[in-house]
N, C-alpha and C. Protein backbone atom coordinates (compact mmCIF):
# COMPACT_ATOMS: atom_id res chain seq x y z
N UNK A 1 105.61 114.78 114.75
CA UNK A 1 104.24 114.44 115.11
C UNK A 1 103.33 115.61 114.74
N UNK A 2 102.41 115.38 114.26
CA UNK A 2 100.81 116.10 114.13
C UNK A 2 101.50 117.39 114.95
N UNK A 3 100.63 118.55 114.71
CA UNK A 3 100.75 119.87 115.53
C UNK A 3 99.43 120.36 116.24
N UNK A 4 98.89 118.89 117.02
CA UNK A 4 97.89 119.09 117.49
C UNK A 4 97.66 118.27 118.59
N UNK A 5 97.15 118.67 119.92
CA UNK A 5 96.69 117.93 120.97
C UNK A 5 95.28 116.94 120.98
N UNK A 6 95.37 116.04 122.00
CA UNK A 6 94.35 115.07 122.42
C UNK A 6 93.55 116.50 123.30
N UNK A 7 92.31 116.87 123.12
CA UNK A 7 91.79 117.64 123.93
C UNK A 7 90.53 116.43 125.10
N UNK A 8 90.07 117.16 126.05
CA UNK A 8 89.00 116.47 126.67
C UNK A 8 88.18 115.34 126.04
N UNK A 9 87.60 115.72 124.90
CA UNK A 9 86.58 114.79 124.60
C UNK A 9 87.02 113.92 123.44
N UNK A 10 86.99 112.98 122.81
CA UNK A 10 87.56 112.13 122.08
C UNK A 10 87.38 112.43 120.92
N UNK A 11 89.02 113.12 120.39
CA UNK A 11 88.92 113.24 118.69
C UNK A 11 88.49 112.08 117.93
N UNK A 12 87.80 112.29 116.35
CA UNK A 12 88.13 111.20 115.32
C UNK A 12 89.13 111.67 114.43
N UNK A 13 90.50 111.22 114.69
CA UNK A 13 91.43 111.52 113.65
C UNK A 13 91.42 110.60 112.35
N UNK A 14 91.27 111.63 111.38
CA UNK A 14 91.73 110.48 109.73
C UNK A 14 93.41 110.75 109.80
N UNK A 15 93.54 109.63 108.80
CA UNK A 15 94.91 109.06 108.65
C UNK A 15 95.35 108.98 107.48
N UNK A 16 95.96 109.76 106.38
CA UNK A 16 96.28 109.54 105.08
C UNK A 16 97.96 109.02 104.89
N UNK A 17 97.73 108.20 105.09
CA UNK A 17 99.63 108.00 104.22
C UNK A 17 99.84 108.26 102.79
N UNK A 18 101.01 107.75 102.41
CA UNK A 18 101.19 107.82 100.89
C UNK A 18 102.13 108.61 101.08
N UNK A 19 102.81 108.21 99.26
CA UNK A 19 104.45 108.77 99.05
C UNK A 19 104.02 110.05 98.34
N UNK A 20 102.29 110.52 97.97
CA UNK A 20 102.31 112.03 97.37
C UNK A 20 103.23 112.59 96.55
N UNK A 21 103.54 111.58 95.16
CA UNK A 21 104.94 111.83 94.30
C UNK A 21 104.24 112.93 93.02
N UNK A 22 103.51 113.43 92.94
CA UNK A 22 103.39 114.35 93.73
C UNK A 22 101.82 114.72 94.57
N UNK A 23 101.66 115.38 95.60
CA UNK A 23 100.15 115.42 96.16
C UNK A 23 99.27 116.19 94.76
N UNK A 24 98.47 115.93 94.98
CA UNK A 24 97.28 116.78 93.66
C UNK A 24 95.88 117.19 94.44
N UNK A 25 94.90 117.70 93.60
CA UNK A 25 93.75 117.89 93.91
C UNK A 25 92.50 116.83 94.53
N UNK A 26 93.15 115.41 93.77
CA UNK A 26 92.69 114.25 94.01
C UNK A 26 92.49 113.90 95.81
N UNK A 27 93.84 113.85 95.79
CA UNK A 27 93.79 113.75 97.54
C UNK A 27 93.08 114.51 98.05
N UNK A 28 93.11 115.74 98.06
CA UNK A 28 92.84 116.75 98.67
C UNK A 28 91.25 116.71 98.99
N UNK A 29 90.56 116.63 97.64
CA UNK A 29 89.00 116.50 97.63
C UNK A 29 88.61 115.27 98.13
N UNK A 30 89.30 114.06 98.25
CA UNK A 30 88.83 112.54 98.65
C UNK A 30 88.52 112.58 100.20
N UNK A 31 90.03 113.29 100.60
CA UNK A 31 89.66 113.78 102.03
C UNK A 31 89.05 114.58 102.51
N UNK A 32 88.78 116.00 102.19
CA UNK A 32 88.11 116.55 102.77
C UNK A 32 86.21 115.79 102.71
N UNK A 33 85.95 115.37 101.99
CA UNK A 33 84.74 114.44 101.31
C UNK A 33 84.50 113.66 103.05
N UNK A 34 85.81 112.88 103.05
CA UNK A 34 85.45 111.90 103.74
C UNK A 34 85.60 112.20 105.20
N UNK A 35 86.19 113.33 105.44
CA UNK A 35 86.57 114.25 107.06
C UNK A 35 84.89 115.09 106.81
N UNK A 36 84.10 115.62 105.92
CA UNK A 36 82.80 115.83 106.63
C UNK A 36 81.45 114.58 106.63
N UNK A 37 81.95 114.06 105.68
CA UNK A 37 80.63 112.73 105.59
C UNK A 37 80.92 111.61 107.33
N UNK A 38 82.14 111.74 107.53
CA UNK A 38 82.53 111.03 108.71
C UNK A 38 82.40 112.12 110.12
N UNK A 39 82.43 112.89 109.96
CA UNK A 39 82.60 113.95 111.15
C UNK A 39 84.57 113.71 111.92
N UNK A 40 85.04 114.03 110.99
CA UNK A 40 86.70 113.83 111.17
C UNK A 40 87.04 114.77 112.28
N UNK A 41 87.52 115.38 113.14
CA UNK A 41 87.73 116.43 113.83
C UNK A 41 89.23 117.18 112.63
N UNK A 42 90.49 115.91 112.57
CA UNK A 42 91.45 116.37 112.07
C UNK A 42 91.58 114.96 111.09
N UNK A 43 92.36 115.33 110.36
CA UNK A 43 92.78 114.44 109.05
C UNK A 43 94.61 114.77 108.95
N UNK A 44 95.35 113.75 109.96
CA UNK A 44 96.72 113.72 109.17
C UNK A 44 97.28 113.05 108.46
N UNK A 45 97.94 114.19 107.33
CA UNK A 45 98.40 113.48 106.37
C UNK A 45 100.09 113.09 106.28
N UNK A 46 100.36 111.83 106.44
CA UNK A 46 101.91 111.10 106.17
C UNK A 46 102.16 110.69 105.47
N UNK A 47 103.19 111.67 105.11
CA UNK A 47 103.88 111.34 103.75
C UNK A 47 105.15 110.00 104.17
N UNK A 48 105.14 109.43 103.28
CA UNK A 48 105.72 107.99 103.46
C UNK A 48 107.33 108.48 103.50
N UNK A 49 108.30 107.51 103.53
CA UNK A 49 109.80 107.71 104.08
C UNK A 49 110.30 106.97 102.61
N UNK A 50 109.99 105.65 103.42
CA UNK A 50 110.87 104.37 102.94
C UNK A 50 110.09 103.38 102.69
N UNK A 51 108.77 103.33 102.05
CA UNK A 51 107.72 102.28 101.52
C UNK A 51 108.12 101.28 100.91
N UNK A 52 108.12 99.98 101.67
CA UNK A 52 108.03 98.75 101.51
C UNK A 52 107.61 98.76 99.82
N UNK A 53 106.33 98.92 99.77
CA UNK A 53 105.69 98.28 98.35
C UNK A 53 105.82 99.16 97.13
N UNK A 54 107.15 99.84 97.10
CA UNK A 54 107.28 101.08 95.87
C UNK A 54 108.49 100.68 95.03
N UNK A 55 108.59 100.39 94.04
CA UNK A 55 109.72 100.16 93.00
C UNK A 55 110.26 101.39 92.34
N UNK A 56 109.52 101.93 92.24
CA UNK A 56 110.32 103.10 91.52
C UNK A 56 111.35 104.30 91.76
N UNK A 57 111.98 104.57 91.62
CA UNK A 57 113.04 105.89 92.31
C UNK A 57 111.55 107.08 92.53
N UNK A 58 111.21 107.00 93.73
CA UNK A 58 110.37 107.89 94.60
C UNK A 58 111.17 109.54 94.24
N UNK A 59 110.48 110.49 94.63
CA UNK A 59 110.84 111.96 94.73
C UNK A 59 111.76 111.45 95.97
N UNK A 60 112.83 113.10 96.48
CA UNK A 60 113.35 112.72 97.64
C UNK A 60 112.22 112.95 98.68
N UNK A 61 112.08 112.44 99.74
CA UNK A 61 111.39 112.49 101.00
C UNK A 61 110.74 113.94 101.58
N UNK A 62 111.88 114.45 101.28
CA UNK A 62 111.84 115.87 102.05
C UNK A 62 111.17 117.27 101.20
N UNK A 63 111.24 116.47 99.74
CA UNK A 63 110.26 117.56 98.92
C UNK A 63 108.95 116.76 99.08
N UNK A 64 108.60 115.42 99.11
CA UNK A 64 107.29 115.10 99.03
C UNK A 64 106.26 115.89 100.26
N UNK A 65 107.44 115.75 101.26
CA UNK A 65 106.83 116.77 102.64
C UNK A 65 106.38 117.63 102.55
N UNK A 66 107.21 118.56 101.94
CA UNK A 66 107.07 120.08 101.60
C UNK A 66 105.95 120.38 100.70
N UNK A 67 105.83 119.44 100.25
CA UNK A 67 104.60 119.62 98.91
C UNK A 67 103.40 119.04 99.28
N UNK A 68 103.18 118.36 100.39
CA UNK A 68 102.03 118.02 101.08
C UNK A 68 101.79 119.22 102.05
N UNK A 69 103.01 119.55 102.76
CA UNK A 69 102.83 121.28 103.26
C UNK A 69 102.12 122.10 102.74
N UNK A 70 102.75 122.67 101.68
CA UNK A 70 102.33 123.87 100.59
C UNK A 70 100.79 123.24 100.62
N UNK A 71 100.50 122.32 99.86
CA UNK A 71 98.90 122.02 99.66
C UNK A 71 97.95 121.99 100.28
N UNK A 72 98.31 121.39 101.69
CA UNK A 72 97.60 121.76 102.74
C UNK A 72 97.32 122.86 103.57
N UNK A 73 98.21 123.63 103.36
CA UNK A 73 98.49 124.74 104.55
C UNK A 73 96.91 125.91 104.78
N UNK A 74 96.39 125.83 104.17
CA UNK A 74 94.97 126.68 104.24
C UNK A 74 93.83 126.16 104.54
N UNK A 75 94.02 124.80 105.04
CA UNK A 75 92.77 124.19 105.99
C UNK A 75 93.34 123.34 106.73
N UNK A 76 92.75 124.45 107.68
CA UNK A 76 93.09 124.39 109.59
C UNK A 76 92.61 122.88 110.10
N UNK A 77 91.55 122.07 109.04
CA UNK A 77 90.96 120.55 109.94
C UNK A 77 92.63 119.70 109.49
N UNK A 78 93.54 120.15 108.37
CA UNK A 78 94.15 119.17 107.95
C UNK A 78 95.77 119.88 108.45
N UNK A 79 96.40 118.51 109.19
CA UNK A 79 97.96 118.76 110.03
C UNK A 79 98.74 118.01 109.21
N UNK A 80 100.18 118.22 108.84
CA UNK A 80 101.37 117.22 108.13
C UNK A 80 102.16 116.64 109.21
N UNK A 81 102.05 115.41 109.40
CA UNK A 81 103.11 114.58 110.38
C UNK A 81 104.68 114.31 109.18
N UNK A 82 105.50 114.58 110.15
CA UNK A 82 106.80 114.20 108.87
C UNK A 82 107.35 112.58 110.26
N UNK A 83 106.44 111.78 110.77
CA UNK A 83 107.01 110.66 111.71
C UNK A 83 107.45 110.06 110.59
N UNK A 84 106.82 109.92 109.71
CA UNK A 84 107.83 108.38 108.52
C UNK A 84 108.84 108.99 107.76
N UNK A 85 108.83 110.22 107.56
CA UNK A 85 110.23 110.92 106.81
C UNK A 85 111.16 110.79 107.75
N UNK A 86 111.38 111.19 108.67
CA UNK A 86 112.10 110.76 109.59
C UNK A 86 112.97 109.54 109.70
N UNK A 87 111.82 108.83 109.92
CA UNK A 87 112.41 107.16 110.07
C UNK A 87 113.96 106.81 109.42
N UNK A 88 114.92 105.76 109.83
CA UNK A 88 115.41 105.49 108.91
C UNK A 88 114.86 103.88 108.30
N UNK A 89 115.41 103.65 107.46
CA UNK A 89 114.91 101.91 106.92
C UNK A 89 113.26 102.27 106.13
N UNK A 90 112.75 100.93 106.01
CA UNK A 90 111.85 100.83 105.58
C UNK A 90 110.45 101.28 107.03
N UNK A 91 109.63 101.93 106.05
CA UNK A 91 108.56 102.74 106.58
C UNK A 91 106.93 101.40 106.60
N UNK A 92 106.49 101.11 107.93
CA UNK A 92 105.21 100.09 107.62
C UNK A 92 104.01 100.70 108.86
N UNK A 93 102.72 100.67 107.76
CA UNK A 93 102.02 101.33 108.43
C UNK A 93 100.90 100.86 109.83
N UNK A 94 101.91 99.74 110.04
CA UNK A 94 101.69 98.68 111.53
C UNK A 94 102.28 99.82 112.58
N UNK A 95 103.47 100.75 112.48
CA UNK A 95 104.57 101.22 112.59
C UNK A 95 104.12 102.81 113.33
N UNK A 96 103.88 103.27 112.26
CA UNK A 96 102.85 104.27 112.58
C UNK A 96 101.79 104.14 113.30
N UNK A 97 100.55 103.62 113.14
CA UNK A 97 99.41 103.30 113.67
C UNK A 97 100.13 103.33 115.02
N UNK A 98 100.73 102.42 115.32
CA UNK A 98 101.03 102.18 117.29
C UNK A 98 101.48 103.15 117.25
N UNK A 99 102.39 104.09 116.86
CA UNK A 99 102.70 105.08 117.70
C UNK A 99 101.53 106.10 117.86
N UNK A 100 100.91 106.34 116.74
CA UNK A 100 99.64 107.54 116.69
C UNK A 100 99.13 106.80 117.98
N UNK A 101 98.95 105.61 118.23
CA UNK A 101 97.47 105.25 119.17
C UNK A 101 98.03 105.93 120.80
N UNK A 102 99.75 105.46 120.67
CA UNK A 102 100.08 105.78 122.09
C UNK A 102 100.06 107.18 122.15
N UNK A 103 100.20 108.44 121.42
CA UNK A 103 100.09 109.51 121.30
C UNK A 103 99.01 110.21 121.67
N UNK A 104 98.12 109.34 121.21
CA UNK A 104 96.50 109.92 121.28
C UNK A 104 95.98 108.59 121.39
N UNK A 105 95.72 108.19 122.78
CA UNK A 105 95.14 106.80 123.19
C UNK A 105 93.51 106.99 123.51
N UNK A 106 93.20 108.23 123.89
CA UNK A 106 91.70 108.30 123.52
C UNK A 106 91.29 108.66 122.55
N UNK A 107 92.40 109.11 121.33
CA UNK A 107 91.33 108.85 120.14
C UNK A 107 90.93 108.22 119.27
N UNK A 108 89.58 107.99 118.36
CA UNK A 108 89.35 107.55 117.49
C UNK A 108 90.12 107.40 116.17
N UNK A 109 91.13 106.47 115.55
CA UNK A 109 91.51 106.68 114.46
C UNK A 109 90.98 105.99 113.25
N UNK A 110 90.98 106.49 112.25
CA UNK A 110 90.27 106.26 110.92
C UNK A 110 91.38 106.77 109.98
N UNK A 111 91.88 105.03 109.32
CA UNK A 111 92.95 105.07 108.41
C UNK A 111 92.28 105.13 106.79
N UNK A 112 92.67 106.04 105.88
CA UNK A 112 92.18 106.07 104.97
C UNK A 112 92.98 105.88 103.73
N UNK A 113 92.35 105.11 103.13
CA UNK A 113 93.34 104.25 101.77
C UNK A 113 92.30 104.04 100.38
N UNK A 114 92.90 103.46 99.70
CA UNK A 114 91.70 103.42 98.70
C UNK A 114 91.51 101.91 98.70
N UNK A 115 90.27 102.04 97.91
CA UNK A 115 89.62 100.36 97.46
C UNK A 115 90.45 99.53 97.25
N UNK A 116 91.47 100.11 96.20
CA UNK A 116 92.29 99.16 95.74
C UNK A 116 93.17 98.47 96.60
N UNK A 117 93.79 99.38 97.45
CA UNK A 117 94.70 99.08 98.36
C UNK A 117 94.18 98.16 99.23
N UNK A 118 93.13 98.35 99.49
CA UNK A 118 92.91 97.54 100.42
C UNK A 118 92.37 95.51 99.67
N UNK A 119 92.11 95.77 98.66
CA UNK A 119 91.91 94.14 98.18
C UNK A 119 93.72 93.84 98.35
N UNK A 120 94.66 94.54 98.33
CA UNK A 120 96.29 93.84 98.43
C UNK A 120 96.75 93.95 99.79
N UNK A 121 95.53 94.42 101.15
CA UNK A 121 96.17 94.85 102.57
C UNK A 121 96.70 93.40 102.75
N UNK A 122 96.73 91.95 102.68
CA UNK A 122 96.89 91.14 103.62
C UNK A 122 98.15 91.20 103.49
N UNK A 123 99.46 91.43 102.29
CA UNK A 123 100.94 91.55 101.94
C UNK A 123 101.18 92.21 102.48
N UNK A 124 100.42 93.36 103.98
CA UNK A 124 100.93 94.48 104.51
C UNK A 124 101.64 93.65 106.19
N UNK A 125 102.27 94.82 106.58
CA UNK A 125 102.78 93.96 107.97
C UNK A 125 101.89 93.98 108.65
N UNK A 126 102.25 92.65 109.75
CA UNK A 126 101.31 92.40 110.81
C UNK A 126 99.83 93.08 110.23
N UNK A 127 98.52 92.55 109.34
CA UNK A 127 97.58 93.08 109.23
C UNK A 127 96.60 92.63 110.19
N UNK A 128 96.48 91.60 111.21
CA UNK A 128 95.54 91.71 112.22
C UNK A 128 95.61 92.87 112.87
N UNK A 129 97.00 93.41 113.47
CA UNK A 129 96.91 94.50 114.67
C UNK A 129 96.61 95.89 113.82
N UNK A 130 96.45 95.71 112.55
CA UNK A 130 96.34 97.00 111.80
C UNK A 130 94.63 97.13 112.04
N UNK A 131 94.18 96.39 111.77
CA UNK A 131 91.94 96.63 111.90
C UNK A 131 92.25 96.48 113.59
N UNK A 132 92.76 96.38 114.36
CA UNK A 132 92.92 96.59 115.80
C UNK A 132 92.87 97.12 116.47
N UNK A 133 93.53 98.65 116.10
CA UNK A 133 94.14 99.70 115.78
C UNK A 133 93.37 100.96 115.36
N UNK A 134 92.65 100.79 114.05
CA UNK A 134 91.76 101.70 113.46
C UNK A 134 90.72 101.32 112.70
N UNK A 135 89.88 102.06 112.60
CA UNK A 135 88.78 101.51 111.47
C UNK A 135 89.34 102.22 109.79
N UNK A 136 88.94 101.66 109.03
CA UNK A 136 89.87 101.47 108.17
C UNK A 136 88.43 102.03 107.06
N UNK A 137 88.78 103.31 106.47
CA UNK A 137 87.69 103.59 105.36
C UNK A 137 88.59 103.71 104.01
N UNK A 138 87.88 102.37 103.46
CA UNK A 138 88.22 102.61 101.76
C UNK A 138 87.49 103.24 100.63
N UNK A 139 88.40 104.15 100.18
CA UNK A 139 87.88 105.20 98.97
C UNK A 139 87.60 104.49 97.64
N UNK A 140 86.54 104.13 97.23
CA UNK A 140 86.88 103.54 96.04
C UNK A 140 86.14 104.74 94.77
N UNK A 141 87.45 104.79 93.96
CA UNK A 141 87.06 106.31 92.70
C UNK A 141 86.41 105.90 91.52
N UNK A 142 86.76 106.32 90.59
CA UNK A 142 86.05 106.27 89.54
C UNK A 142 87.10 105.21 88.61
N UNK A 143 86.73 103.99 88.21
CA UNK A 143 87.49 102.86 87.52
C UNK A 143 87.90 101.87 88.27
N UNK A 144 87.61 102.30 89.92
CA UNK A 144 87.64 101.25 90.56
C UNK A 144 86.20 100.13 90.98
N UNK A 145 86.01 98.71 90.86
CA UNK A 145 84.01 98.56 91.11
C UNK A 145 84.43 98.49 92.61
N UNK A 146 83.33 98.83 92.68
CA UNK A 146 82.71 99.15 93.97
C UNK A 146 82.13 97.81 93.94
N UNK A 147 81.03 96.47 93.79
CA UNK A 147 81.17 95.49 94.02
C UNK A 147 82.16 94.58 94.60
N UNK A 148 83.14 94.64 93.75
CA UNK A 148 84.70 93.70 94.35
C UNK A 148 85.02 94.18 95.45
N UNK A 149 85.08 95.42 95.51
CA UNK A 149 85.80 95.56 96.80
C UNK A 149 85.09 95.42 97.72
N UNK A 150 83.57 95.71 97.43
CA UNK A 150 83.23 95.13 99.10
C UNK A 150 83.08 93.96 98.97
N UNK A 151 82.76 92.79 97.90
CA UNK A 151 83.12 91.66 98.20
C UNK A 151 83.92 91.37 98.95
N UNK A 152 85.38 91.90 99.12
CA UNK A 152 86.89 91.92 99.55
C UNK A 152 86.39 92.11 100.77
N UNK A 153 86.48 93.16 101.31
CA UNK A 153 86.24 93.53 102.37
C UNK A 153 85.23 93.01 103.40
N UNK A 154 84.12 92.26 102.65
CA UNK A 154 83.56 91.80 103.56
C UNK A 154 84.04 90.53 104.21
N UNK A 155 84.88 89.92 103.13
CA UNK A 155 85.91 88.69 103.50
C UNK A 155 86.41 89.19 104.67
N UNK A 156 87.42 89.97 104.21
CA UNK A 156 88.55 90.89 105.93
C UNK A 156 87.78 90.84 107.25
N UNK A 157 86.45 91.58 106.83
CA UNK A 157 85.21 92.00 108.34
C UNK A 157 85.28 90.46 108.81
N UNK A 158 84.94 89.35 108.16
CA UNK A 158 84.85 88.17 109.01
C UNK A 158 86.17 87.45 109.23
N UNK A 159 87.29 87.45 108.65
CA UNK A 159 88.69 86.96 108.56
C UNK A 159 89.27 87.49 109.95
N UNK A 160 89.08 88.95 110.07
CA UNK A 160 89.79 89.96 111.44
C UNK A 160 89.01 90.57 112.25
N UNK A 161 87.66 90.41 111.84
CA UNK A 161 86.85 91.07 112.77
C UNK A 161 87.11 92.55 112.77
N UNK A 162 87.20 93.07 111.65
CA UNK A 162 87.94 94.12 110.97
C UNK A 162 86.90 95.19 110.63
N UNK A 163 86.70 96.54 111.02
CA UNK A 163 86.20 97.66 110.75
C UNK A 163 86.12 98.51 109.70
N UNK A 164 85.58 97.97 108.35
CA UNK A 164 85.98 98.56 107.28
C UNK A 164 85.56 99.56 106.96
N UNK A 165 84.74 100.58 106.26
CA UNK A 165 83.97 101.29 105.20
C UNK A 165 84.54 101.12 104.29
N UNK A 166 83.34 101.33 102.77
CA UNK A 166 83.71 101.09 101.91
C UNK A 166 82.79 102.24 101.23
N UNK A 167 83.38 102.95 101.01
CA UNK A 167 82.34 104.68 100.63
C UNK A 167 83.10 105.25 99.43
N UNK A 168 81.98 105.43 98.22
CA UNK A 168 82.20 105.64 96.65
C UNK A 168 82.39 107.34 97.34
N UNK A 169 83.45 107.95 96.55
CA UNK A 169 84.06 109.60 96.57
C UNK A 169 83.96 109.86 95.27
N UNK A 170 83.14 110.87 94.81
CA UNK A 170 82.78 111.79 93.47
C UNK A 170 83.53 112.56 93.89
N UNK A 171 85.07 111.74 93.47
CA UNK A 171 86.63 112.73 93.04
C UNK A 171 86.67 113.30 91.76
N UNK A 172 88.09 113.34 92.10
CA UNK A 172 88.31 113.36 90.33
C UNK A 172 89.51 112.76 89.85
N UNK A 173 89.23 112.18 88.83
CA UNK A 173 89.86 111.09 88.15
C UNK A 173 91.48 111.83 87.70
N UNK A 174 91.97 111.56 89.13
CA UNK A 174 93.70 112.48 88.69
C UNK A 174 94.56 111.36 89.48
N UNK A 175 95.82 110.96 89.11
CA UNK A 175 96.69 110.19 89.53
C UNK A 175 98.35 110.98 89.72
N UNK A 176 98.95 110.79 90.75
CA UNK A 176 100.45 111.12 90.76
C UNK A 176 101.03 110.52 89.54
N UNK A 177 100.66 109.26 88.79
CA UNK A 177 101.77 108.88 87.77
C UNK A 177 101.38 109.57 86.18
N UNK A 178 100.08 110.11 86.10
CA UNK A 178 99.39 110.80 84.77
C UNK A 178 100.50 112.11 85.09
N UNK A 179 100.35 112.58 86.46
CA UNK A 179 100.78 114.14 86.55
C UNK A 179 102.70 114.35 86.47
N UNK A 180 103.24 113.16 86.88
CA UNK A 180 104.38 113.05 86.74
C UNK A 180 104.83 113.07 84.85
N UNK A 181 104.24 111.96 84.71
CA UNK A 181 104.15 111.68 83.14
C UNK A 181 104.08 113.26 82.32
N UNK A 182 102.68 114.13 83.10
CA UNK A 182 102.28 115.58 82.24
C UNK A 182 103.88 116.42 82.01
N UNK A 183 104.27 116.40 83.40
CA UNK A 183 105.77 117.13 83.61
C UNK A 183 106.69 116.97 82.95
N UNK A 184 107.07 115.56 82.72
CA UNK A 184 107.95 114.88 82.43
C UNK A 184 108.33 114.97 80.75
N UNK A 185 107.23 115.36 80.21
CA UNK A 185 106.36 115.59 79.06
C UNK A 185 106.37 117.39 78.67
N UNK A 186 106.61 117.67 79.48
CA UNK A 186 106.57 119.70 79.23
C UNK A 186 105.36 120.13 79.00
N UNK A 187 104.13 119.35 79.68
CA UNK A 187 102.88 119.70 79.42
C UNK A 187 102.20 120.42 80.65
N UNK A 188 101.06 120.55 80.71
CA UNK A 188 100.77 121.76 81.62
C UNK A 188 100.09 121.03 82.57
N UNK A 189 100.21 121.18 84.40
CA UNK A 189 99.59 119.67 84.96
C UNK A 189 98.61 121.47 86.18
N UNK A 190 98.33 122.30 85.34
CA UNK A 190 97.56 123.37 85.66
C UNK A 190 96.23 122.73 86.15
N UNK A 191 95.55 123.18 87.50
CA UNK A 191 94.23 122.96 87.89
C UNK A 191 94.59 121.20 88.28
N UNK A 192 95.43 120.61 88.18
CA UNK A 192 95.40 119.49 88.56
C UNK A 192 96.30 119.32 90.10
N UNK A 193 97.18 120.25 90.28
CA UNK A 193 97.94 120.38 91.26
C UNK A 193 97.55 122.10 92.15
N UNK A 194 98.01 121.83 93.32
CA UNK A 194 97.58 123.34 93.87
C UNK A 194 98.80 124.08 92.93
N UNK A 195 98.61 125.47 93.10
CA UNK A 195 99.58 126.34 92.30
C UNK A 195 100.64 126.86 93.29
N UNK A 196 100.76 126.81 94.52
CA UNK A 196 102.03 126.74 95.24
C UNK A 196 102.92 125.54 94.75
N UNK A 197 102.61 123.97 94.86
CA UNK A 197 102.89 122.77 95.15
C UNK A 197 103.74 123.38 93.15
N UNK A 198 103.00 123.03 92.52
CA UNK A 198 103.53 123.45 91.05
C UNK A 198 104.39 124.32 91.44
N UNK A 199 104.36 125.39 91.97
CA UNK A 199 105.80 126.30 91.94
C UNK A 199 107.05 125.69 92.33
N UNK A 200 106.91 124.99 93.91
CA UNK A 200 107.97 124.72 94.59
C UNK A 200 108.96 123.38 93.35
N UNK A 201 107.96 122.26 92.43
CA UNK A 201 108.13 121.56 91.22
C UNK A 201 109.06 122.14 90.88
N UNK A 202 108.56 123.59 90.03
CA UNK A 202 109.47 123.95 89.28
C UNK A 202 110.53 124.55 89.71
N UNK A 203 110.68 125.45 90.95
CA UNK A 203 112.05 125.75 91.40
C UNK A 203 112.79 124.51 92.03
N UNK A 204 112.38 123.76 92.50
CA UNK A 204 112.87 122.38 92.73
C UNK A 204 113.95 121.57 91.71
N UNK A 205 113.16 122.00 89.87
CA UNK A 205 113.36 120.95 89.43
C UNK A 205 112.58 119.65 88.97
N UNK A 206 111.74 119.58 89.67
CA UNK A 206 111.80 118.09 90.22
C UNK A 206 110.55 117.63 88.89
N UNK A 207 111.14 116.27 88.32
CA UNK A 207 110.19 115.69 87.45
C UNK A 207 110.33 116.36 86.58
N UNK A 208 111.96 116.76 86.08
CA UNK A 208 112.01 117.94 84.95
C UNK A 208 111.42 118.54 84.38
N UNK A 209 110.41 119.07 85.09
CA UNK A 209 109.83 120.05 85.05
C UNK A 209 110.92 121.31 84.24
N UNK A 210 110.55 121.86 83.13
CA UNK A 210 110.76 122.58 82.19
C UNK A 210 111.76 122.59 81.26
N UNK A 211 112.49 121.21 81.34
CA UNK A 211 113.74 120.68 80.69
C UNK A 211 113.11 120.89 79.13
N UNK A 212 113.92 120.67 78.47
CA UNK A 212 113.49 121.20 76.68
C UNK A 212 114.34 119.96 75.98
């Protein structure tokens, strides 16, 4: 769990999941963006276990952790929960949510996902008790329209009575599967990843990183 208490007055915690195969700069700036435009107190980030909706041979679990560690570790608003690494079986973010709420039942939570994700939330489990639960802010970046999705979303608001945002982030246009691909490739994924997170890569291994 988070390394942080419910104090007196009612936190707004953000909520980042994701399998972070690997975390980048992307995340990093989307959230902090959206922890001051929102007034976030803390922003935790969970790295996924055992994700339902992922086909591909994922990193192992326990480096994706570590590498959301390393990246984060120098701002104090942002904590690493390892509750879904943990888990065994498949990881659903119905799953999480209830436990965060019983943890911290006076606080505010604010789950944060992107645009996209959210036009495919209804394939997620139980999605009524999920807008139940938290208010739900979608990131939509650069290649995603911003039209559709709040079209989408405004469907959900009347379907669940559902708490959305839908707030454009002047990120930057970086993806885990471009940066995997850069590695994978013997190319340089410099300024796109923190330079700890890149180290632990390469002593790791991981994403053959420096294979010839």
């Amino acid at each position: 769990m988070a390394e942080f208490r419910d104090s007196a007055h009612n936190l707004r915690i953000g909520i980042l999941g994701g399998t972070f195969d690997p975390i980048h700069y992307a995340h990093l700036a989307t959230v902090e963006f959206i922890r001051g435009k929102y007034n976030l107190d803390k922003v935790i980030f969970i790295p996924s276990g055992n994700p339902p909706h992922k086909f591909w041979n994922i990193t192992d679990k326990k480096d994706r952790y570590e590498m959301v560690v390393l990246a984060t570790v120098k701002n104090e608003n942002f904590v690493v929960s390892d509750m879904e690494i943990e888990k065994v079986g498949k990881t659903y973010t119905i799953d999480t949510l209830r436990e965060l709420k019983k943890t911290y039942p006076t606080c505010e939570l604010f789950f944060i996902t992107g645009a996209d994700a959210i036009c495919d939330i209804e394939a997620w489990k139980d999605v009524a008790e999920n807008f139940k639960l938290a208010t739900f802010i979608a990131a939509t970046r650069p290649g995603i329209s911003l039209l559709r999705a709040q079209d989408y979303i405004e469907k959900l608001e009347n379907k669940y009575n559902a708490k959305i945002i839908n707030v454009y982030v002047p990120s930057l246009d970086i993806s885990s599967t471009y940066i995997r691909d850069q590695l994978n490739l013997g190319k340089s994924v410099r300024y796109l990843i923190p330079e700890n997170v890149e180290a632990y890569i390469k002593e790791k291994g991981l994403y053959n990183f420096g294979v010839e």
